[in-house]
Protein backbone atom coordinates (compact mmCIF):
# COMPACT_ATOMS: atom_id res chain seq x y z
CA UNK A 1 39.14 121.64 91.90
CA UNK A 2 38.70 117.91 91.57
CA UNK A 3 41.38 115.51 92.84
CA UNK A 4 42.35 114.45 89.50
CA UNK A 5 42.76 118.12 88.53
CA UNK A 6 44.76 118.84 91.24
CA UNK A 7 47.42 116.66 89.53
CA UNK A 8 46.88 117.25 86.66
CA UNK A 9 45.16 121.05 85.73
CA UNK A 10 42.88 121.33 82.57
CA UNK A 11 45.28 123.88 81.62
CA UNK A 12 48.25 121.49 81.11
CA UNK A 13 46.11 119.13 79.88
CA UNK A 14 45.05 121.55 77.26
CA UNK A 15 48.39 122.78 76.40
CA UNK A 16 49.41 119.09 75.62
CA UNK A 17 46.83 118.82 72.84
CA UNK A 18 48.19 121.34 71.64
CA UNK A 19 51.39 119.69 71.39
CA UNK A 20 49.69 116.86 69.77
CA UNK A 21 47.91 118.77 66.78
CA UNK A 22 51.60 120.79 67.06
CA UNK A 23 53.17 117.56 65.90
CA UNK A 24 50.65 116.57 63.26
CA UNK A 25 51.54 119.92 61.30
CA UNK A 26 55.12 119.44 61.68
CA UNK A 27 54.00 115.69 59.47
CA UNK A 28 53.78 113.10 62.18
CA UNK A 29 51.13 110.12 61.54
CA UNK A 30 50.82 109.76 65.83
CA UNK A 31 51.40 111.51 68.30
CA UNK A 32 50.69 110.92 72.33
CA UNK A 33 51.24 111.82 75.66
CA UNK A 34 51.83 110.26 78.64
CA UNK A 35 52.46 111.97 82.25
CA UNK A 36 52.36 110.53 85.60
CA UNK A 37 52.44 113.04 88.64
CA UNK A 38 52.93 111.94 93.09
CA UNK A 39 52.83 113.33 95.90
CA UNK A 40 54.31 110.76 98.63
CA UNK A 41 54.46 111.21 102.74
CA UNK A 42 57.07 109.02 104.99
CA UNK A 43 57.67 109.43 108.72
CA UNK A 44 60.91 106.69 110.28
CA UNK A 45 61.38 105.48 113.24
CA UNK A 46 64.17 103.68 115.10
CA UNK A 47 64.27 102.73 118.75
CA UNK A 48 61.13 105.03 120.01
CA UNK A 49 62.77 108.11 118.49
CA UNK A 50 61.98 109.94 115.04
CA UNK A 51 64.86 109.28 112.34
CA UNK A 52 63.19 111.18 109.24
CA UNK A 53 59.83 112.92 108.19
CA UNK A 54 60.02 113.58 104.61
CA UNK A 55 57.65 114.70 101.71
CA UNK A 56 58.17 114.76 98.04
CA UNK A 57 56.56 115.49 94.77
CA UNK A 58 57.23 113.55 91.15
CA UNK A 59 56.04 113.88 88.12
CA UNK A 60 56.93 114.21 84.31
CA UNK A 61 55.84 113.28 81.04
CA UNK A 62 56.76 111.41 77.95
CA UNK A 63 55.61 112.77 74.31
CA UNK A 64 56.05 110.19 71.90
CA UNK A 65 55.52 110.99 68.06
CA UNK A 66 55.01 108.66 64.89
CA UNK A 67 56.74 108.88 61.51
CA UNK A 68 55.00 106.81 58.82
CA UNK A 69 57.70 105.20 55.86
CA UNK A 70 57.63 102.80 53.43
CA UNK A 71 58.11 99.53 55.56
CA UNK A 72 56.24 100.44 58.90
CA UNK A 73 56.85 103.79 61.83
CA UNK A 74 59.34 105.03 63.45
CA UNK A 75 59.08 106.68 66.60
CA UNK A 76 60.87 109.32 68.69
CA UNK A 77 60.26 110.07 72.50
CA UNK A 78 61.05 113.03 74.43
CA UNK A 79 60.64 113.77 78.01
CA UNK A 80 60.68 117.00 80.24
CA UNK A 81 59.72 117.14 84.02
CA UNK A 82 59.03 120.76 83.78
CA UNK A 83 55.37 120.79 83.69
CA UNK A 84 54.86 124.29 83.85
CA UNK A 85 56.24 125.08 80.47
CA UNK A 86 53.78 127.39 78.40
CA UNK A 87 53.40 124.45 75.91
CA UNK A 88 55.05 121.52 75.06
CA UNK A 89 55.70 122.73 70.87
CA UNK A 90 59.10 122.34 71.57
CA UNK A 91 59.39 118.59 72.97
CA UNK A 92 57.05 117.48 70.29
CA UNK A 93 59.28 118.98 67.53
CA UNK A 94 62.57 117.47 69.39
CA UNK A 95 60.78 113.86 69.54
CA UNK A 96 59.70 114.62 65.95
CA UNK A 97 62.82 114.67 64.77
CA UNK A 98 64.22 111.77 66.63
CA UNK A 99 61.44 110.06 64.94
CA UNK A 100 63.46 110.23 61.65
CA UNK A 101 66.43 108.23 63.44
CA UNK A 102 65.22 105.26 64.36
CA UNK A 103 64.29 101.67 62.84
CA UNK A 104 61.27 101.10 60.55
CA UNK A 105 58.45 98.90 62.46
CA UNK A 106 55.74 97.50 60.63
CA UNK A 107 54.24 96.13 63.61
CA UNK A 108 53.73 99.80 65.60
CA UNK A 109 49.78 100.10 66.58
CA UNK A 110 47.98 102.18 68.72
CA UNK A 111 45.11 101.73 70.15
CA UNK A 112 41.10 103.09 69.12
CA UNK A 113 39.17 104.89 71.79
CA UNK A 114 36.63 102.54 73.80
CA UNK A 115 35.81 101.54 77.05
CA UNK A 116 34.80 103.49 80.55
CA UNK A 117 36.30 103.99 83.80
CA UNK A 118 33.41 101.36 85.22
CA UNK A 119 35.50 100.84 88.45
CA UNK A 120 35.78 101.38 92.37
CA UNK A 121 37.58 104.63 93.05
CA UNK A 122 41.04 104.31 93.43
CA UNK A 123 41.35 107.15 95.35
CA UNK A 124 40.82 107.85 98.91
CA UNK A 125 40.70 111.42 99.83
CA UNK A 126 41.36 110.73 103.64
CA UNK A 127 45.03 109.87 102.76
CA UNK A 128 45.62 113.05 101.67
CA UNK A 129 44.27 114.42 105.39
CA UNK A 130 46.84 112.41 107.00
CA UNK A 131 48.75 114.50 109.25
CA UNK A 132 52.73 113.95 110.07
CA UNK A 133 51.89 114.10 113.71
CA UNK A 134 49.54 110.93 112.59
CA UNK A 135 52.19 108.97 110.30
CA UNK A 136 54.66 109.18 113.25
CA UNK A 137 51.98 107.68 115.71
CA UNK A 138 51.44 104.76 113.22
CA UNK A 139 55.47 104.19 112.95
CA UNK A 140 55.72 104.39 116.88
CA UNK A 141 52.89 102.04 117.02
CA UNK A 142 54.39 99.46 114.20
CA UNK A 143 57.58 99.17 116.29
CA UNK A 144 55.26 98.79 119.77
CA UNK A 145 53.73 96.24 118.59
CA UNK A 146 56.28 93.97 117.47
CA UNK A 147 57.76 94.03 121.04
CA UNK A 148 55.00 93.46 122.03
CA UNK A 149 54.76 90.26 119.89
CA UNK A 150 57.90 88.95 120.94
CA UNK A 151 60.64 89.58 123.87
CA UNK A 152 63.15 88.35 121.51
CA UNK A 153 62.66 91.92 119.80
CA UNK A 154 66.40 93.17 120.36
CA UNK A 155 66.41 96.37 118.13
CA UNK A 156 64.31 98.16 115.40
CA UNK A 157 65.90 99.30 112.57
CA UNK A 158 63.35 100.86 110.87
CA UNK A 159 59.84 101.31 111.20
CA UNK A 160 58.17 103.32 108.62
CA UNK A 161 54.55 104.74 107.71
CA UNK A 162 54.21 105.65 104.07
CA UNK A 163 50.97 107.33 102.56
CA UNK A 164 50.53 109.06 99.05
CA UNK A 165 48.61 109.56 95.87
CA UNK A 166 48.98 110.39 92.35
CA UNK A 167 47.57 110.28 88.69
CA UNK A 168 48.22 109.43 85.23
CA UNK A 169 47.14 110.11 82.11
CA UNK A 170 47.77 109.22 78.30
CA UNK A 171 46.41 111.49 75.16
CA UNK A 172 46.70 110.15 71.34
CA UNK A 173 45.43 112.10 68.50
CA UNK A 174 43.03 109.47 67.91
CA UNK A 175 41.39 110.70 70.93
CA UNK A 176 41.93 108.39 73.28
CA UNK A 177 41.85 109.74 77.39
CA UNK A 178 43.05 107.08 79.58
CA UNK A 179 43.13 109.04 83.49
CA UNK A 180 43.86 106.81 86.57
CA UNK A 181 43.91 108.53 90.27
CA UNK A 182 45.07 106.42 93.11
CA UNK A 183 46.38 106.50 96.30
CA UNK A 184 47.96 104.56 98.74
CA UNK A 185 49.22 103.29 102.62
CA UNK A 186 51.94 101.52 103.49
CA UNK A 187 53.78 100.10 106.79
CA UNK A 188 56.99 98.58 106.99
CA UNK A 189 59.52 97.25 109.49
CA UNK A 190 62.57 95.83 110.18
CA UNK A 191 63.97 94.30 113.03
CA UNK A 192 66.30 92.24 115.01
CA UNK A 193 65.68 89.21 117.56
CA UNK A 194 68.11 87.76 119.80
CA UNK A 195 68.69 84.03 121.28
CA UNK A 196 71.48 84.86 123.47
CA UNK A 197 74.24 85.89 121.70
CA UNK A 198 72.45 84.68 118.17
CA UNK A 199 70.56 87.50 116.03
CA UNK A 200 69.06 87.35 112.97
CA UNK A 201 67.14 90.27 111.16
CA UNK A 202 63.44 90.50 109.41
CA UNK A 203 61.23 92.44 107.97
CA UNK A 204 57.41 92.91 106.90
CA UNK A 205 54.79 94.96 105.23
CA UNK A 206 51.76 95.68 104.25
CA UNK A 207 49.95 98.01 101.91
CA UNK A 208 46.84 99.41 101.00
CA UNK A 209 44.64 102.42 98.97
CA UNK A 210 43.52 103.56 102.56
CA UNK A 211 44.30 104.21 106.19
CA UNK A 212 43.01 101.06 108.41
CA UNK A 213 46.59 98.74 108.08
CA UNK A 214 46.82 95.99 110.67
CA UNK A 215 49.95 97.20 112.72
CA UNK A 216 49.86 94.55 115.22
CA UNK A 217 49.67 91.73 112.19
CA UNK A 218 52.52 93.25 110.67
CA UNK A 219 54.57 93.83 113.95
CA UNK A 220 53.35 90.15 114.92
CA UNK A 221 54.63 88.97 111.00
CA UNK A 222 58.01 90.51 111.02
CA UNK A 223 58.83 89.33 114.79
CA UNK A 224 57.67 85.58 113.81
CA UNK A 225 60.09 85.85 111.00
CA UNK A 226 63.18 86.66 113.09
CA UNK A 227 62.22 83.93 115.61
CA UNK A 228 62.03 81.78 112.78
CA UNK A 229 65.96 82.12 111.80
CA UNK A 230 67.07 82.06 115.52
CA UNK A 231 70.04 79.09 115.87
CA UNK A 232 69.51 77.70 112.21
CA UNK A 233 70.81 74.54 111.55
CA UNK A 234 72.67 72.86 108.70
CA UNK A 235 70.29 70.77 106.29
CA UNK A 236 72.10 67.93 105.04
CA UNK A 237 72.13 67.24 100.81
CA UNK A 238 69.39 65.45 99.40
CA UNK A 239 65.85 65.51 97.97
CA UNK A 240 63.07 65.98 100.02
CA UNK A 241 59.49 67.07 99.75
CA UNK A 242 59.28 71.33 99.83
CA UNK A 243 56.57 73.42 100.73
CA UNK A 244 57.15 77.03 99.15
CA UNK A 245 55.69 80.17 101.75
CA UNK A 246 53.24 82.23 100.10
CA UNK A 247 55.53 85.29 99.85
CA UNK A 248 58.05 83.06 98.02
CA UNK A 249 55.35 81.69 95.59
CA UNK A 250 54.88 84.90 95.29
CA UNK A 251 58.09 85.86 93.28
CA UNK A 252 58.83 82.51 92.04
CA UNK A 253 55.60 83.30 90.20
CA UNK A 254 56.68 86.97 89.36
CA UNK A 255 59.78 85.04 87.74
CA UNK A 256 57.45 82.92 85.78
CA UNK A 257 55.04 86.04 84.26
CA UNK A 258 57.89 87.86 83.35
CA UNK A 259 58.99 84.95 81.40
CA UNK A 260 55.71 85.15 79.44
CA UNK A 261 56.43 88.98 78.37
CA UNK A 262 55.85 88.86 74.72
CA UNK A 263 58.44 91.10 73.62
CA UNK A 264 60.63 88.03 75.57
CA UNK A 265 59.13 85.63 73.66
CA UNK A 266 59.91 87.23 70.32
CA UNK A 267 63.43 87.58 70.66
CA UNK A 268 63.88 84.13 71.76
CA UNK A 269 64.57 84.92 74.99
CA UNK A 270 62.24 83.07 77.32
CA UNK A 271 62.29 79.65 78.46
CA UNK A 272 58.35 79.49 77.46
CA UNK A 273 59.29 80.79 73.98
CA UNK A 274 56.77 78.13 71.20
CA UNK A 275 55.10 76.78 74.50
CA UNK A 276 51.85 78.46 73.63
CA UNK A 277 49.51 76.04 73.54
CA UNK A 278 51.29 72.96 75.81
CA UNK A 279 51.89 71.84 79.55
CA UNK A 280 54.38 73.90 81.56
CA UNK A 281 53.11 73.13 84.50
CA UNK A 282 51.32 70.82 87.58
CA UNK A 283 47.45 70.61 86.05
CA UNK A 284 47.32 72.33 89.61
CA UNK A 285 48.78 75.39 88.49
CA UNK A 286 46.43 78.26 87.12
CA UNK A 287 47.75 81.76 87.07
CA UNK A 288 45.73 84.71 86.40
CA UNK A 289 46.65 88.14 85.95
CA UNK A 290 43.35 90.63 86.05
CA UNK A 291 43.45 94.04 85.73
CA UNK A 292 39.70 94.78 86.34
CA UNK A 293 39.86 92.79 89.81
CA UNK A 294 37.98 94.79 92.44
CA UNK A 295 38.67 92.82 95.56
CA UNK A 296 41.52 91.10 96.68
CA UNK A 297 40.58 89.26 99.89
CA UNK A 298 40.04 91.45 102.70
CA UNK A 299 41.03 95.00 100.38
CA UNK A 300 40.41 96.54 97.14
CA UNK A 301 42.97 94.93 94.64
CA UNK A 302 45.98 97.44 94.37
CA UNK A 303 46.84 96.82 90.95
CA UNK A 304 43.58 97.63 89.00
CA UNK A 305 43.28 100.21 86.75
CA UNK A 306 41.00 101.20 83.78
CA UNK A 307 42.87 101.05 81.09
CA UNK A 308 46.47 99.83 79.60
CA UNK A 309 48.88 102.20 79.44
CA UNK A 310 47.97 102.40 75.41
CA UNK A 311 44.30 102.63 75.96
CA UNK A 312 42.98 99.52 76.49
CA UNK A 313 40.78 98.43 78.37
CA UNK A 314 42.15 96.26 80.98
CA UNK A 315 40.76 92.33 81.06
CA UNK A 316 41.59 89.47 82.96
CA UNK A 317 44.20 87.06 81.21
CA UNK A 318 44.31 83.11 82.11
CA UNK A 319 47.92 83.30 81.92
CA UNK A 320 48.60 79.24 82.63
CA UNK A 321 45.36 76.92 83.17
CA UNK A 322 45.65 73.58 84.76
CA UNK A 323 49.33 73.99 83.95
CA UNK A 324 48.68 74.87 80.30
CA UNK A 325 50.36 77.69 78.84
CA UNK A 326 46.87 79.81 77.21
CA UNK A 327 48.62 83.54 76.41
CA UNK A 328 51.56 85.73 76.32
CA UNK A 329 51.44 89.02 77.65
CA UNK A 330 51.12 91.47 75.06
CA UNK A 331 51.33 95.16 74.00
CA UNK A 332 49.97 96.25 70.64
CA UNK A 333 52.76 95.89 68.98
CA UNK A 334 53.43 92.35 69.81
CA UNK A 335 50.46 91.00 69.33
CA UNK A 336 50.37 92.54 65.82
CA UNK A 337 53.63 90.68 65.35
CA UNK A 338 52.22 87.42 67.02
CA UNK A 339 48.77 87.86 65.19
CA UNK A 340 47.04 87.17 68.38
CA UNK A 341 44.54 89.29 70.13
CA UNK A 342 45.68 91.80 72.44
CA UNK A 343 46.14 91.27 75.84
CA UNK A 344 45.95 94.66 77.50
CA UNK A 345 49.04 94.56 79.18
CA UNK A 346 50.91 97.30 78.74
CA UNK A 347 52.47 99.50 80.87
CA UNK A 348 54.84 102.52 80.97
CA UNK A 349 56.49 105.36 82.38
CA UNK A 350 56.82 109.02 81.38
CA UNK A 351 60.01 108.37 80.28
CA UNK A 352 59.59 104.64 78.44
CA UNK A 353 58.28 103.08 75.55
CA UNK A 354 55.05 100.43 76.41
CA UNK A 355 55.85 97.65 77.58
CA UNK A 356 54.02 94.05 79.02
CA UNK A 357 53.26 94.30 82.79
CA UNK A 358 50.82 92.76 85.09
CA UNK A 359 48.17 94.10 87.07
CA UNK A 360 47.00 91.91 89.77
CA UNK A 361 49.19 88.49 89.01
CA UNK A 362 47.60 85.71 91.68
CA UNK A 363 47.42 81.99 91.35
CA UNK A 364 44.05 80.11 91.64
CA UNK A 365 43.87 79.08 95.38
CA UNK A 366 43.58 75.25 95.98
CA UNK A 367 41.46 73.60 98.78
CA UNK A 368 44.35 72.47 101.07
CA UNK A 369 45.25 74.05 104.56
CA UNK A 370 48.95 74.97 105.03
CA UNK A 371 49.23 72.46 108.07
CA UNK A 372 47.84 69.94 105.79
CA UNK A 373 50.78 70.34 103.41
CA UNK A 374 53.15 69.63 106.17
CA UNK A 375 51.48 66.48 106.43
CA UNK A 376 51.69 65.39 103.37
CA UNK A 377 55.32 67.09 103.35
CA UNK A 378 56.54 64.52 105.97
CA UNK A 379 59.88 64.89 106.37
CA UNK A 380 60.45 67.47 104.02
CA UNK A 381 61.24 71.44 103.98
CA UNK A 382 59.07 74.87 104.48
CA UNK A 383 61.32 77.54 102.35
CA UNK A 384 60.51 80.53 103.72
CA UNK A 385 63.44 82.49 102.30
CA UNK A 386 64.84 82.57 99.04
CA UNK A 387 67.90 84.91 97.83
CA UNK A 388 68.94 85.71 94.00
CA UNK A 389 66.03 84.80 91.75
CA UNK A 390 66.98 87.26 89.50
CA UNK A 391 70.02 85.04 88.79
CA UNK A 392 67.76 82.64 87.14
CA UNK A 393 68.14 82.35 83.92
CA UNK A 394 65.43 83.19 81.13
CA UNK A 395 66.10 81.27 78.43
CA UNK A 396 67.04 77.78 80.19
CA UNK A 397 65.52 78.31 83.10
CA UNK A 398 68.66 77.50 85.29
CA UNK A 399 68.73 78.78 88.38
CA UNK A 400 71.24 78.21 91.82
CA UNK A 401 69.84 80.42 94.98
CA UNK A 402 70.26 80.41 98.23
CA UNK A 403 67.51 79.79 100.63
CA UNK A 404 66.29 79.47 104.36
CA UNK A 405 63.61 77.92 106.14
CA UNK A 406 62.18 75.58 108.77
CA UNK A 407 62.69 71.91 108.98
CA UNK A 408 59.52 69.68 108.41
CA UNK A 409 59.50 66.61 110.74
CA UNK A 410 56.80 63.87 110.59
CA UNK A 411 54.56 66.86 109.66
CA UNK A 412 55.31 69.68 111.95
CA UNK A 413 57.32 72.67 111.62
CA UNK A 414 60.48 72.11 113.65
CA UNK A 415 63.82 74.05 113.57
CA UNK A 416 65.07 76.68 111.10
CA UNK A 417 67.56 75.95 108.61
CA UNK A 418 69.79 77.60 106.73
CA UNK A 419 72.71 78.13 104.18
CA UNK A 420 70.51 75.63 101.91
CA UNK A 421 71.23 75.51 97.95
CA UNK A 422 67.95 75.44 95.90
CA UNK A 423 68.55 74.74 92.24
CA UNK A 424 67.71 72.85 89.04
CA UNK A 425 65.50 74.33 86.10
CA UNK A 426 62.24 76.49 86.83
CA UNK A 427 60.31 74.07 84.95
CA UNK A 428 60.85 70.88 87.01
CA UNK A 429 59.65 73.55 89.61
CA UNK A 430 56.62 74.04 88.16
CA UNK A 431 56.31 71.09 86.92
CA UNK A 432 56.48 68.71 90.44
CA UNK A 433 53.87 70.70 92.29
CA UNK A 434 51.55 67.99 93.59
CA UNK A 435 49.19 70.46 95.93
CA UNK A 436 48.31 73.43 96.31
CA UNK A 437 47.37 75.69 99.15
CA UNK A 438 44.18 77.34 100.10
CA UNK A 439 46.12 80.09 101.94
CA UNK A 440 46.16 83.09 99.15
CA UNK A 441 47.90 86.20 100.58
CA UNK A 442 48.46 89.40 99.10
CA UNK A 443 51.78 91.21 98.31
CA UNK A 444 50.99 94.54 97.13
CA UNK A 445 49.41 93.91 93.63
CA UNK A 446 50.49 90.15 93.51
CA UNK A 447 49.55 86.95 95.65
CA UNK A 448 50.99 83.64 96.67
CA UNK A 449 49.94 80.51 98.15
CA UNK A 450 51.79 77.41 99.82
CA UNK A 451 52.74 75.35 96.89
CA UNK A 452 53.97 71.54 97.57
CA UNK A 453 56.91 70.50 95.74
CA UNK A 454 58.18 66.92 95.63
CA UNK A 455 61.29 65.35 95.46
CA UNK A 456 63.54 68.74 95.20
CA UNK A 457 67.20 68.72 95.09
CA UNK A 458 68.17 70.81 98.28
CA UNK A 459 72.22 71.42 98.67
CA UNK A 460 73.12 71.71 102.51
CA UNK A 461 75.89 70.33 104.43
């Protein structure tokens, strides 16, 4: 039995294109599959003492069929998480007939077959040889090591190993096969440190496709953070020079990409809605999002995959270059609608219609040092910490968070702050970068860098 097959058997697979040709009898002009299956390990730890060891197994799958009309396709989707059924017959004729509910769509495509599975394995077989007696070692040894960073380490609320692996895999009747197999690592904890009577709480992780995580960077990370908070003061109103940390680049970015979701776009719901084309940005600002990247630095990039999840071969996109706003991200269908290429950015889940994603979403990486940026910073702000950027809003770009950091004095990091206000409109954000960092760090399957910022409106005391 292969790995992938162990997932996924050749017998379901079979019995699923038999629900396809099922469907095409019954009239359909499309029909397709698409079923994702896990297996996931997790051993806790709080305080030197096991708190949970659990396992647990996911999977199901989406059949989606296609009813041609007069003005463009409907389409009806069906899901079932029973994946030992004899065949699927029945949940093809039940999303066949909510086929004939819905909307025409003139813009429904699907994609041809083409391309190869021309990548790095993203599978590790070791991970599946990891033994609880193992995962509990590495969650004792997380939480040992951030004491061991710090004596301001008070309490450990949870230190965690996680480890599993899984597949997917989408059938069309016009023969498209689009398999992924992955697996995966991950360590997390969080903490307290205490100053007296002062605490503060943090966290950190890591992740990776294989065993090998650096527990003492991670244990050294998540301490640093707390000791960072300790005895915050009050920043007083004003505008002042702002470096951004890479992990809150990092979603400020995320923010920014999922403004750029096609779909978005079309219903005039996206602040870069008829920006194709012009500045959005610093010239300092490019932002890629590659789905074929094979290293990140120092690991195999954890969001690469093969293929879209409607067939396509993945690509690298140029998302914003030198601040310049070069592509939307696109499924089939929107592109059709847009009339621009495709973008191979779909993604999905058993139970979803495609939809625009990224895959490995990183900004270019500049040629300045972190401690260089506090230089030029001054007298400024490091934000380290920002809460409730899913507040912002997508269509103005408005947005009023909360945020934390360290004070920047005459260059140099200096006390932590807190309780700070961060707001005005994303795109004077993007737009008053005036450096960027050299420091590109990896967050799962997206990256950050220190960003400069000047003259930012922070709200304090």
């Amino acid at each position: 039995m292969t790995p992938f097959s162990s997932f996924i058997p050749e017998a379901l697979e079979a019995r699923l294109q038999d629900g396809i040709q099922h469907a095409l009898k019954l009239g359909a002009d499309g029909a397709e599959i698409f079923i994702s299956v896990s297996r996931s390990r997790k051993a806790k730890v709080q305080n030197g003492a096991l708190e949970d060891l659990t396992t647990s197994k996911r999977g199901g799958l989406g059949v989606r069929v296609i009813r041609g009309g007069d003005k463009g396709s409907r389409t009806g989707l069906a899901t079932t998480t029973d994946l030992a059924a004899p065949d699927f017959r029945d949940l093809f004729t039940q999303a066949w007939e909510l086929s004939a509910l819905g909307d025409e769509d003139p813009w429904l495509r699907q994609a041809d077959p083409s391309g190869i599975d021309d990548l790095p394995s993203r599978f590790d077989g070791t991970v599946e040889a990891i033994t609880p007696e193992q995962r509990i070692t590495w969650a004792l040894d997380l939480e040992a090591q951030a004491r061991r960073a710090s004596t301001k380490v008070a309490a450990v609320r949870e230190s965690a190993w996680s480890d599993g692996s899984g597949a997917s895999l989408l059938l069309t009747q016009k023969g498209v096969r689009a398999a992924d197999l992955w697996s995966s690592c991950s360590a997390s904890i969080e903490l307290a440190v205490a100053d007296g009577e002062e605490r503060q709480a943090a966290w950190h992780w890591d992740v990776s496709r294989r065993p090998g995580l650096d527990l003492a960077a991670i244990g050294a990370e998540a301490a640093l953070k707390g000791e960072r908070k300790l005895n915050p003061q009050r920043l007083p109103a004003g505008r002042y020079s702002v470096v951004l940390h890479p992990e809150v680049a990092v979603d400020l970015l995320g923010i920014v990409a999922g403004m750029l979701d096609a779909e978005s776009v079309l219903k005039q719901r996206s602040l870069f809605a008829g920006k194709l084309g012009e500045r959005i940005a610093s010239p300092l600002l490019t932002l890629v999002d590659d789905g074929r990247l094979t290293e990140a630095p120092g690991r195999p990039a954890l969001g690469t995959e093969p293929w879209d999840a409607e067939g396509l071969p993945t690509r690298r996109n140029v998302l914003i270059e030198g601040g310049v706003l070069k592509t939307y991200l696109h499924t089939l269908k929107t592109a059709a609608e847009m009339g621009l290429t495709p973008t191979a950015s779909a993604g999905r889940g058993f139970g979803s219609q495609p939809g625009a994603t990224t895959f490995n979403l990183f900004p270019v990486a500049g040629d300045t040092a972190p401690e260089a940026l506090f230089r030029m910073a001054g007298n400024g702000v490091l934000i380290t910490e920002i809460m409730g950027l899913h507040t912002v809003d997508p269509v103005s770009g408005d947005l009023s968070v909360g945020a934390s950091g360290l004070r920047i004095r005459d260059g140099i990091l200096a006390e932590p702050v807190d309780q700070i206000t961060f707001a005005g409109n994303l795109r004077d954000f993007l737009t008053r970068i005036v450096a960027v960092g050299s420091d590109l760090r990896w967050y799962g399957s997206s990256a950050g860098l220190s960003l400069l910022l000047e003259d930012i409106a922070l709200g304090g005391a």
